[in-house]
Protein backbone atom coordinates (compact mmCIF):
# COMPACT_ATOMS: atom_id res chain seq x y z
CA UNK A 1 35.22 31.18 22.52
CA UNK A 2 33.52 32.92 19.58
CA UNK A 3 34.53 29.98 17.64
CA UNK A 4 33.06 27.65 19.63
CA UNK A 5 29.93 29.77 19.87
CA UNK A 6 29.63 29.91 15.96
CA UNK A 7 30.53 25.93 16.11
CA UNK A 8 27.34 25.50 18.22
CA UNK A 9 25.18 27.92 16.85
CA UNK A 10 25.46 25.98 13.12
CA UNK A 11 24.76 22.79 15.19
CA UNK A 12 21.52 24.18 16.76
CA UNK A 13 20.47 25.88 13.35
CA UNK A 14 21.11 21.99 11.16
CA UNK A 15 19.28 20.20 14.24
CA UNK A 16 16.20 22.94 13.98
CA UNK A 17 15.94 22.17 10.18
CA UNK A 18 16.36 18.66 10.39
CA UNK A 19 13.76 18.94 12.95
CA UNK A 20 11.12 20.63 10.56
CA UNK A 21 11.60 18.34 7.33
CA UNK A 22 8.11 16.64 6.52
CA UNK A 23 8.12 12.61 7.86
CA UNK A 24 8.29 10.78 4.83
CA UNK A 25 6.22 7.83 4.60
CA UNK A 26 6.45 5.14 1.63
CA UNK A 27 2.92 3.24 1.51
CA UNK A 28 1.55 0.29 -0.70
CA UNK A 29 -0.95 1.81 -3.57
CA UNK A 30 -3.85 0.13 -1.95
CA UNK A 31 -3.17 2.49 1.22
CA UNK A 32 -3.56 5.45 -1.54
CA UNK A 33 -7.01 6.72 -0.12
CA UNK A 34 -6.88 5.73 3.29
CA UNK A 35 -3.48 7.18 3.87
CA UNK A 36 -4.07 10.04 2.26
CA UNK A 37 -6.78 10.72 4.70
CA UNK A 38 -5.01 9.96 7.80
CA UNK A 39 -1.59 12.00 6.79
CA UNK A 40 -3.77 15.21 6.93
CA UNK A 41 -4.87 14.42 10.65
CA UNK A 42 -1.34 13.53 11.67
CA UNK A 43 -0.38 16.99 9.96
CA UNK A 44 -3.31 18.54 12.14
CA UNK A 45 -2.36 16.81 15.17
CA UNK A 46 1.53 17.09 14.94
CA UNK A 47 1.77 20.53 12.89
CA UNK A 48 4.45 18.82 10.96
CA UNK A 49 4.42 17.82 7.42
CA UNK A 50 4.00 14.04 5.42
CA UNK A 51 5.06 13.26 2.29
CA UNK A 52 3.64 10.00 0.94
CA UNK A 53 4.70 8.01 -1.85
CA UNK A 54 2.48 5.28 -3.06
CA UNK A 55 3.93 2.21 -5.21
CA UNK A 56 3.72 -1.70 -5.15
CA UNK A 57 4.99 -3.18 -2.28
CA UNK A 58 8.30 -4.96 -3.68
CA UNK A 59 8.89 -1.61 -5.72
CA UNK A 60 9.16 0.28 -2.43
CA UNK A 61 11.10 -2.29 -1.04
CA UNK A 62 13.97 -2.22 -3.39
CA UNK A 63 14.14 1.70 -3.12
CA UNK A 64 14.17 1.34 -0.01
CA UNK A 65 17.25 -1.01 0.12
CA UNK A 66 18.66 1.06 -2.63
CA UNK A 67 18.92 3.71 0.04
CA UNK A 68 15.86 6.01 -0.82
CA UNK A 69 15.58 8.07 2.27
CA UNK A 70 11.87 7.16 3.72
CA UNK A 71 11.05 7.32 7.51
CA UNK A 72 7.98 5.02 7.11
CA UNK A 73 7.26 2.18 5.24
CA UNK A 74 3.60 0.71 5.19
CA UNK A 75 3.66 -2.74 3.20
CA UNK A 76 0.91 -4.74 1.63
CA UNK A 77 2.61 -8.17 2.73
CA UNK A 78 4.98 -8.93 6.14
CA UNK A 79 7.49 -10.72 4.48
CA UNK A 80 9.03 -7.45 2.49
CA UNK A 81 9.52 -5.56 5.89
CA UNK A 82 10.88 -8.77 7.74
CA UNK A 83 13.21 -8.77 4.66
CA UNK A 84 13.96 -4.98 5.42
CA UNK A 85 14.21 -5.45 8.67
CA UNK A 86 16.94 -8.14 8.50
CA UNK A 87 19.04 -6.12 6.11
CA UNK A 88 19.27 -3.22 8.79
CA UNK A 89 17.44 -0.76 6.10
CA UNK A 90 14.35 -0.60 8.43
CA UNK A 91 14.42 -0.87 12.57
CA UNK A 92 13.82 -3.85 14.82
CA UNK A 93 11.11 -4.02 17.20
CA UNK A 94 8.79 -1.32 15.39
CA UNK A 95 7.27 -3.70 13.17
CA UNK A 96 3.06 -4.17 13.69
CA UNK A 97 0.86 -5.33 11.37
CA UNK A 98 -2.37 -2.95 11.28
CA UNK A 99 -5.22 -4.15 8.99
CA UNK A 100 -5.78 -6.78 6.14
CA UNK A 101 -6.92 -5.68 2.66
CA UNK A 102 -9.57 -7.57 0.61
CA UNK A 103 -9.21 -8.67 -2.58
CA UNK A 104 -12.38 -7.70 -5.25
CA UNK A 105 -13.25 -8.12 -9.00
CA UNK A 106 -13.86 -4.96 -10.01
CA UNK A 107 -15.51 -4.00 -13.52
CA UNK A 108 -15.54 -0.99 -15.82
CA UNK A 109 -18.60 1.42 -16.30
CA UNK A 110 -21.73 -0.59 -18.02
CA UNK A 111 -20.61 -3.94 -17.18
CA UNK A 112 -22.50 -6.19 -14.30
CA UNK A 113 -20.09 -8.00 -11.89
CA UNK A 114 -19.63 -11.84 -11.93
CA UNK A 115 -21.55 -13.68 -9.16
CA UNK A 116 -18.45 -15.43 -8.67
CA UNK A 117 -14.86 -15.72 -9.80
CA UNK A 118 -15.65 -18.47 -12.15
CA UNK A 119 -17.93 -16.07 -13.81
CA UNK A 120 -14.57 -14.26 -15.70
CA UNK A 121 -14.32 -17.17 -18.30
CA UNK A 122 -17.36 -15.12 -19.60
CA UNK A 123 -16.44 -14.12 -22.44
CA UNK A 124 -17.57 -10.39 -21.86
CA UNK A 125 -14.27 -9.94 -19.61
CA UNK A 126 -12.03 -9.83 -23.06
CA UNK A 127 -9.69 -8.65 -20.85
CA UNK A 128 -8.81 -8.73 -16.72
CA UNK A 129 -6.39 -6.43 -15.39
CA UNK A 130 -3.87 -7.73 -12.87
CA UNK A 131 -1.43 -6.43 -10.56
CA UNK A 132 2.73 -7.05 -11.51
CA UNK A 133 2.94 -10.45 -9.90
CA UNK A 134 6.42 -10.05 -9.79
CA UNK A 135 5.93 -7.01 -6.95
CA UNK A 136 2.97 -6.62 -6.17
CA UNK A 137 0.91 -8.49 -3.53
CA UNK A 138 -2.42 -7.75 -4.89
CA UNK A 139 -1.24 -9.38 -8.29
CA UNK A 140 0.01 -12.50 -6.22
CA UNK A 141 -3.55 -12.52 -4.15
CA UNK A 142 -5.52 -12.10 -7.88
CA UNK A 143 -3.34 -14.86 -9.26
CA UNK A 144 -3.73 -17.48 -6.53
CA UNK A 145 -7.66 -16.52 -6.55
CA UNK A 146 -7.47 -17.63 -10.62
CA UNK A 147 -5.75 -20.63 -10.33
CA UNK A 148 -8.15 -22.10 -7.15
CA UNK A 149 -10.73 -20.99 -8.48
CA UNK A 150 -9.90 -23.31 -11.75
CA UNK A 151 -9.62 -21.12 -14.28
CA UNK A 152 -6.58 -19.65 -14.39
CA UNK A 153 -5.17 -21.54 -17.62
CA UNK A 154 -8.67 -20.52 -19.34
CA UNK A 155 -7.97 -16.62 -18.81
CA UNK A 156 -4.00 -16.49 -18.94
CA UNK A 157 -4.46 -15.01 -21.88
CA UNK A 158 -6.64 -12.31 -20.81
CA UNK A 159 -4.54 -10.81 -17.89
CA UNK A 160 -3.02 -7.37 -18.94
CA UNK A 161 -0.46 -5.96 -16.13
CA UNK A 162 -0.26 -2.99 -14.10
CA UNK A 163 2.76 -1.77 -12.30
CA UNK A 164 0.53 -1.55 -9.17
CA UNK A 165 -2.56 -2.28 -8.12
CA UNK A 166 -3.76 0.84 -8.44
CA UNK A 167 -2.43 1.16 -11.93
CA UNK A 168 -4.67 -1.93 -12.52
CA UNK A 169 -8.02 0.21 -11.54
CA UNK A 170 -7.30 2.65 -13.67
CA UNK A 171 -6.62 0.20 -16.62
CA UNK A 172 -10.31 -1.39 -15.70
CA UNK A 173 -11.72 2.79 -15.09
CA UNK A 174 -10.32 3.70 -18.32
CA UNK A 175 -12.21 1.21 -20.39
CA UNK A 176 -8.24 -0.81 -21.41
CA UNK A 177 -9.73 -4.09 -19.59
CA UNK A 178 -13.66 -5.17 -18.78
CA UNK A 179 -12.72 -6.35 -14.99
CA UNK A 180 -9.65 -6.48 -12.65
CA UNK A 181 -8.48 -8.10 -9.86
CA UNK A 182 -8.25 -4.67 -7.23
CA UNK A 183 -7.82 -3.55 -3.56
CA UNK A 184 -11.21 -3.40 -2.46
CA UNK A 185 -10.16 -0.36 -0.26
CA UNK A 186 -9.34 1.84 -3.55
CA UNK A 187 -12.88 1.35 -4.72
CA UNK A 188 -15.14 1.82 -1.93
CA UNK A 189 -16.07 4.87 -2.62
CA UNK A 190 -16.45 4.50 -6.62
CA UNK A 191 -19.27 4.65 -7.90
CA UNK A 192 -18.60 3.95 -11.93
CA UNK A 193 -18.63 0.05 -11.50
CA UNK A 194 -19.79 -3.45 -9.73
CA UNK A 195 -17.61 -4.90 -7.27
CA UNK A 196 -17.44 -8.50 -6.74
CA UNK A 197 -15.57 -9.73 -2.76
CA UNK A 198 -13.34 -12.39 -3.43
CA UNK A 199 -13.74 -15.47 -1.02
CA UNK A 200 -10.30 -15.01 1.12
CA UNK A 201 -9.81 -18.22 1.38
CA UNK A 202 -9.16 -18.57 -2.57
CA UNK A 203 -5.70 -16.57 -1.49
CA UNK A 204 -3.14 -16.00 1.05
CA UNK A 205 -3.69 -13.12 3.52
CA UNK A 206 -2.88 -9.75 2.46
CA UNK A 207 -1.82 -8.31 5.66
CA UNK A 208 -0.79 -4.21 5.76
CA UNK A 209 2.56 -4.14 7.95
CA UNK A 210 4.13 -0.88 8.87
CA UNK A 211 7.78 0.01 10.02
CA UNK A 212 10.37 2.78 10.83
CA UNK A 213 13.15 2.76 8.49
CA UNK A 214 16.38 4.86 7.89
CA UNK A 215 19.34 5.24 9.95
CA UNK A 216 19.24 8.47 11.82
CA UNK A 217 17.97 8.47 15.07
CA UNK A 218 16.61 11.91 15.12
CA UNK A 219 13.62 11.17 12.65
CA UNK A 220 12.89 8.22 14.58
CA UNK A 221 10.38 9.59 17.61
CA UNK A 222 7.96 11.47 14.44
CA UNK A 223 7.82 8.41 13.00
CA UNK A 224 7.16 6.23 16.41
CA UNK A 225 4.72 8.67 16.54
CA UNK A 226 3.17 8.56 13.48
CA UNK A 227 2.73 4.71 14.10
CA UNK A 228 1.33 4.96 17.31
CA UNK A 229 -1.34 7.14 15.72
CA UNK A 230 -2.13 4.56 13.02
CA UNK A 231 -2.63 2.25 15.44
CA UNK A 232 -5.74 4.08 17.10
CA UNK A 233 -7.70 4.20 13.41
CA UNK A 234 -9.40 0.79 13.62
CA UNK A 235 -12.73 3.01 12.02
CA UNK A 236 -10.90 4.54 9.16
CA UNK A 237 -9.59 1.74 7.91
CA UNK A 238 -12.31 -0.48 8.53
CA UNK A 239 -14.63 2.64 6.26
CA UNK A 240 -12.53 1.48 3.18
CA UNK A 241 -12.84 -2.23 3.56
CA UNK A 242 -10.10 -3.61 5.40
CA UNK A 243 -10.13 -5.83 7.84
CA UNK A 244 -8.99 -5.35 11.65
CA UNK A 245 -6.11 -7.41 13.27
């Protein structure tokens, strides 16, 4: 009987830590302000902890199938979740697509926006930082906005990469490129240079998807919970330029 009681008692005392671990969340870089914001009222409201962990999309993604241990993934394009999701890394049915980003030019301090896209064959933008195309859906968005816009072959050779989108602003911010191809939502509240709103229609949607991952069912109900909180912030995310769905 005591054995059985000890036996227990080391169950109840792993389920009670397991229980107060912080909800780790994995988000898209152009969440990175937004996010940030709404993990300290879900820490408010639920008195339990977030961790966030901002990256490009795809980059997430493949830590994510490489078995990093998030219990949230937020995702600047559908497709990468729906990949997820058919893999068995994230869960079924908890899938719902929550805002769409905007795409904007942004340039550094001392420089005057473009009226239009077109306008970055100037030859004042020596250089126009992008996004990794190869992960990142805001370098895919800035691409496919160069190349209808007609002028993608004329400034090929003025695209410098950053791992992220956000790794692109600060490329622009810290005077290593004249304009860049950014989240709109990372710089509405900048004030150190001109913004520029890309016509959507010069690029495919950039819709922000968000899903419960991992295997373990006890994490699961913070993290249901965490998106059914998301879902009632129409006004945040709307304050840093996204648009509702």
């Amino acid at each position: 009987m005591r054995v059985l009681w000890l036996v227990l008692a080391l169950l109840s005392g792993c389920r009670s830590t397991k229980a107060s671990e912080p909800l780790r969340v994995a988000a898209a870089s152009d969440l990175t302000v937004a996010f940030s914001e709404f993990a300290e009222t879900f820490r408010k409201s639920s008195q339990r902890e977030v961790t966030l962990t901002f990256g490009s999309t795809g980059l997430l993604a493949k830590q994510l199938e490489q078995g990093a241990p998030f219990d949230v993934f937020a995702a600047a394009d559908v497709a990468s979740i729906d990949a997820l999701i058919s893999r068995g890394v994230c869960v079924e049915g908890t899938k719902s697509v929550f805002a769409r980003g905007r795409l904007v030019v942004w340039t550094a301090p001392g420089i005057t926006a473009p009226a239009s896209v077109e306008g970055l064959t100037d030859e004042r933008f020596k250089r126009i930082a992008l996004a990794n195309v190869e992960h990142a859906p805001y370098g895919r968005a800035g691409k496919a906005a160069l190349e209808a816009a007609g002028i993608l072959s004329a400034v090929n050779k003025r695209l410098v990469f950053g791992e992220s989108v956000s790794h692109a602003l600060q490329m622009v911010r810290s005077g290593n490129a004249e304009a860049g191809l950014i989240a709109r939502s990372l710089v509405t509240e900048l004030h150190d240079g001109q913004m520029l709103l890309v016509d959507s229609s010069l690029h495919p949607p950039i819709d922000q998807a968000v899903v419960v991952c991992g295997t373990d069912p006890s994490r699961q109900p913070l993290a249901k919970q965490f998106l059914e909180a998301l879902g009632h912030e129409t006004a945040l995310f709307s304050r840093f330029g996204f648009e509702a769905q």
